[in-house]
C-alpha atoms as a PDB file:
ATOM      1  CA  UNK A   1       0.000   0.000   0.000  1.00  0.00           C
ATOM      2  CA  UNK A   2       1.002   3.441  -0.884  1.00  0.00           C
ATOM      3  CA  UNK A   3       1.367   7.007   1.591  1.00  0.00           C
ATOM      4  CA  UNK A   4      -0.474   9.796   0.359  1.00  0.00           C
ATOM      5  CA  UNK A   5       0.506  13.664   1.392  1.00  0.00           C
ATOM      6  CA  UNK A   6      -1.612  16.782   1.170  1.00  0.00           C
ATOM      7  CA  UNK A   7      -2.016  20.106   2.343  1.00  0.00           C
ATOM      8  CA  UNK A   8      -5.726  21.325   3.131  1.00  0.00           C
ATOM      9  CA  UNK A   9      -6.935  24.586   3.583  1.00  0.00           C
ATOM     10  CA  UNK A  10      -9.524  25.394   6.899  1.00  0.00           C
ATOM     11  CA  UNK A  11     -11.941  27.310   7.408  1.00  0.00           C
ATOM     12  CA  UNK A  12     -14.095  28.025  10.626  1.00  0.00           C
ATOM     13  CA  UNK A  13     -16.492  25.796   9.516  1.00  0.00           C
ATOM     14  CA  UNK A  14     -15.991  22.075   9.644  1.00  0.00           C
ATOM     15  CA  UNK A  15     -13.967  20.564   6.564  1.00  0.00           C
ATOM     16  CA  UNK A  16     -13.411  16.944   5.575  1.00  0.00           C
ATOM     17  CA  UNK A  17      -9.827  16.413   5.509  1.00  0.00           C
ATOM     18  CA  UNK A  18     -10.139  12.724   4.099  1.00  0.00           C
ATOM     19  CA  UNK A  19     -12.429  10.168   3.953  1.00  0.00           C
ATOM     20  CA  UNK A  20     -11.183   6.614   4.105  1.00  0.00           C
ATOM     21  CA  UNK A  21     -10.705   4.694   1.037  1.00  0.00           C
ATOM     22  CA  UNK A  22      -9.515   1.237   2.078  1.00  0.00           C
ATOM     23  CA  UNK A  23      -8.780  -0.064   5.728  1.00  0.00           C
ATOM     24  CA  UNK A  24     -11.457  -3.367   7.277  1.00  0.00           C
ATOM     25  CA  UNK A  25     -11.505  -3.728  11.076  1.00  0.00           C
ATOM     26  CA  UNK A  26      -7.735  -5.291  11.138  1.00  0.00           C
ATOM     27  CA  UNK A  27      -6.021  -2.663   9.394  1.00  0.00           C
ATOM     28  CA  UNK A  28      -7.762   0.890   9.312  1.00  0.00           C
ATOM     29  CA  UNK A  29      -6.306   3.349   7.417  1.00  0.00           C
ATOM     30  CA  UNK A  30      -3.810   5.788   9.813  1.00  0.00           C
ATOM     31  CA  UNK A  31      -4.454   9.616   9.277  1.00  0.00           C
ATOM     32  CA  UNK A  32      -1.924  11.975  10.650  1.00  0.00           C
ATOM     33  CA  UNK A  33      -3.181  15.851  10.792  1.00  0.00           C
ATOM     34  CA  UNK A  34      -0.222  18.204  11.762  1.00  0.00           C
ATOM     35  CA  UNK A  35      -0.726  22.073  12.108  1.00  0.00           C
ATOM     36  CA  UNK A  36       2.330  24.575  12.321  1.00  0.00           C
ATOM     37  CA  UNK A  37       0.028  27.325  12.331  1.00  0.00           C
ATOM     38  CA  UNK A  38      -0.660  29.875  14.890  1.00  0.00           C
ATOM     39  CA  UNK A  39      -4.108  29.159  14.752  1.00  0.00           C
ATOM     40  CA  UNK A  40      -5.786  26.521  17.042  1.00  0.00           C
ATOM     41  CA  UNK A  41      -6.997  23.671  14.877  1.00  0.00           C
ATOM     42  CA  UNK A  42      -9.849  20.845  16.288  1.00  0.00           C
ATOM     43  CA  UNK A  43     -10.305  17.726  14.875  1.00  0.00           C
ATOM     44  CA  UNK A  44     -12.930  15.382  14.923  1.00  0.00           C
ATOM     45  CA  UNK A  45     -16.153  13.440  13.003  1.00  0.00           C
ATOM     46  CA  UNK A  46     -18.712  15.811  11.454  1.00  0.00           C
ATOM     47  CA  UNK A  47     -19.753  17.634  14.910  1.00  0.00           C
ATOM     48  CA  UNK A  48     -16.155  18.950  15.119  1.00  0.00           C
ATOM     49  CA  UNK A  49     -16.482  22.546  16.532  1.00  0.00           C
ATOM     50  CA  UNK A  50     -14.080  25.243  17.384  1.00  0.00           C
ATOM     51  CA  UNK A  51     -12.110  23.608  20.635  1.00  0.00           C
ATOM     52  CA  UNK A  52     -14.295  21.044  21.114  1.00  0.00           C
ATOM     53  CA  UNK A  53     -15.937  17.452  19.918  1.00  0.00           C
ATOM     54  CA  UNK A  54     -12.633  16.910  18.625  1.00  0.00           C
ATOM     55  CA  UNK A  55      -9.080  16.758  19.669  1.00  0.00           C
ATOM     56  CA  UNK A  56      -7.439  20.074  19.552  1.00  0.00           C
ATOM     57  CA  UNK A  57      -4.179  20.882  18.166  1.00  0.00           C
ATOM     58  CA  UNK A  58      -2.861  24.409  19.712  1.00  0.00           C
ATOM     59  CA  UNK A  59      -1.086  27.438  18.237  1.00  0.00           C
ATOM     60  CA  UNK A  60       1.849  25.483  16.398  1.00  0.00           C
ATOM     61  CA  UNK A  61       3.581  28.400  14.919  1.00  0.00           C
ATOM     62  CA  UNK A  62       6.350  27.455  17.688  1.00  0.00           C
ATOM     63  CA  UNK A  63       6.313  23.953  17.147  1.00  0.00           C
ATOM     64  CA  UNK A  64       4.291  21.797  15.171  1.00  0.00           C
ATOM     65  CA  UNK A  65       1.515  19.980  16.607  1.00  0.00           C
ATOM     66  CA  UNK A  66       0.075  16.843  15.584  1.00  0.00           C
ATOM     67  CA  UNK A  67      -2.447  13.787  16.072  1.00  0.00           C
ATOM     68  CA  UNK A  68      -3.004  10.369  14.278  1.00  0.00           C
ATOM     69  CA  UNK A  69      -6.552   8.885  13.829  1.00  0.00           C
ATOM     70  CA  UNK A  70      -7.149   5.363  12.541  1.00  0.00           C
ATOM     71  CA  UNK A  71      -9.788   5.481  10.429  1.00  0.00           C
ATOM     72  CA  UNK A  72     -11.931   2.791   8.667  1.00  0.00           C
ATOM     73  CA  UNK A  73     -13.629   2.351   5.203  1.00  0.00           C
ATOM     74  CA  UNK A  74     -15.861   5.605   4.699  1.00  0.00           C
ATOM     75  CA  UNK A  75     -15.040   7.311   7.833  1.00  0.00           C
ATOM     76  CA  UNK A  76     -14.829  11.201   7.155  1.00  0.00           C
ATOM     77  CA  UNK A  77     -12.034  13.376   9.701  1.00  0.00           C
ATOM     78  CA  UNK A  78     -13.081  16.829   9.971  1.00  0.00           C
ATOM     79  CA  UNK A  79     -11.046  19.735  11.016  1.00  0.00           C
ATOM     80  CA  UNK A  80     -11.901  23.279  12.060  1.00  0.00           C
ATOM     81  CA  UNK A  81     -10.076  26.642  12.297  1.00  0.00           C
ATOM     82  CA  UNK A  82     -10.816  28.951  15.683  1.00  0.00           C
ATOM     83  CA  UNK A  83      -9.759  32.016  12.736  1.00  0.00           C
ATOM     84  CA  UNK A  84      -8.705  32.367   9.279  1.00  0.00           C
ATOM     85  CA  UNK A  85      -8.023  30.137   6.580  1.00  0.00           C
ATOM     86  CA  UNK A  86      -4.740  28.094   7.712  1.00  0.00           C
ATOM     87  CA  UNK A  87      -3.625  24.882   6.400  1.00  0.00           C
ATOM     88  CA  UNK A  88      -2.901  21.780   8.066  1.00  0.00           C
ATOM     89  CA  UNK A  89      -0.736  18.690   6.267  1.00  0.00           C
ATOM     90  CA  UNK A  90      -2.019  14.978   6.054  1.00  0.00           C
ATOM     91  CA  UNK A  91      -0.148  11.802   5.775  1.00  0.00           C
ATOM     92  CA  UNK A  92      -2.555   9.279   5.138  1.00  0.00           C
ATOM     93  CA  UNK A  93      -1.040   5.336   4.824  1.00  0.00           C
ATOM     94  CA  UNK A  94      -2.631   2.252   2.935  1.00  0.00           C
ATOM     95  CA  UNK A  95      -4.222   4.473  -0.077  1.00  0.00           C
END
């Protein structure tokens, strides 16, 4: 199985950062979302809000902050920006 890389703009309302493609209950695809911004970033399902339902990644403009999410075929990860219209990186394995 391949990696896949991207870069996805936010927004303060929720935005689907990837849905999964492939991954059964043994081997779920793993989703890393990493912010370097100085914006806090949340992420979560489809509830996701500013700082909460979701795990939230703080200012990162120091150091970059991220969080890995197994997901399985047809979950959706959200994220959410508390301001602006940063952009957080994915790494996304078994595409």
């Amino acid at each position: 199985m391949a990696i896949h890389g991207d870069d996805v703009a936010l927004s303060t309302s929720a935005v689907a950062v990837w849905t999964a493609n492939n991954g059964d209950a043994n081997q779920p695809q793993s989703v890393t979302v990493q912010s370097s911004q100085s914006v806090v970033v949340t992420v979560g399902g489809a509830d996701v809000a500013n700082a909460s339902n979701g795990v939230v990644l703080p200012d990162g403009s120091s150091a970059p902050k991220a969080v890995t999410v197994p997901l399985y075929y047809g979950d959706v990860l959200y994220a959410i920006a508390a301001s602006g219209t940063p952009t957080v990186q994915i790494l996304v394995n078994r595409v």
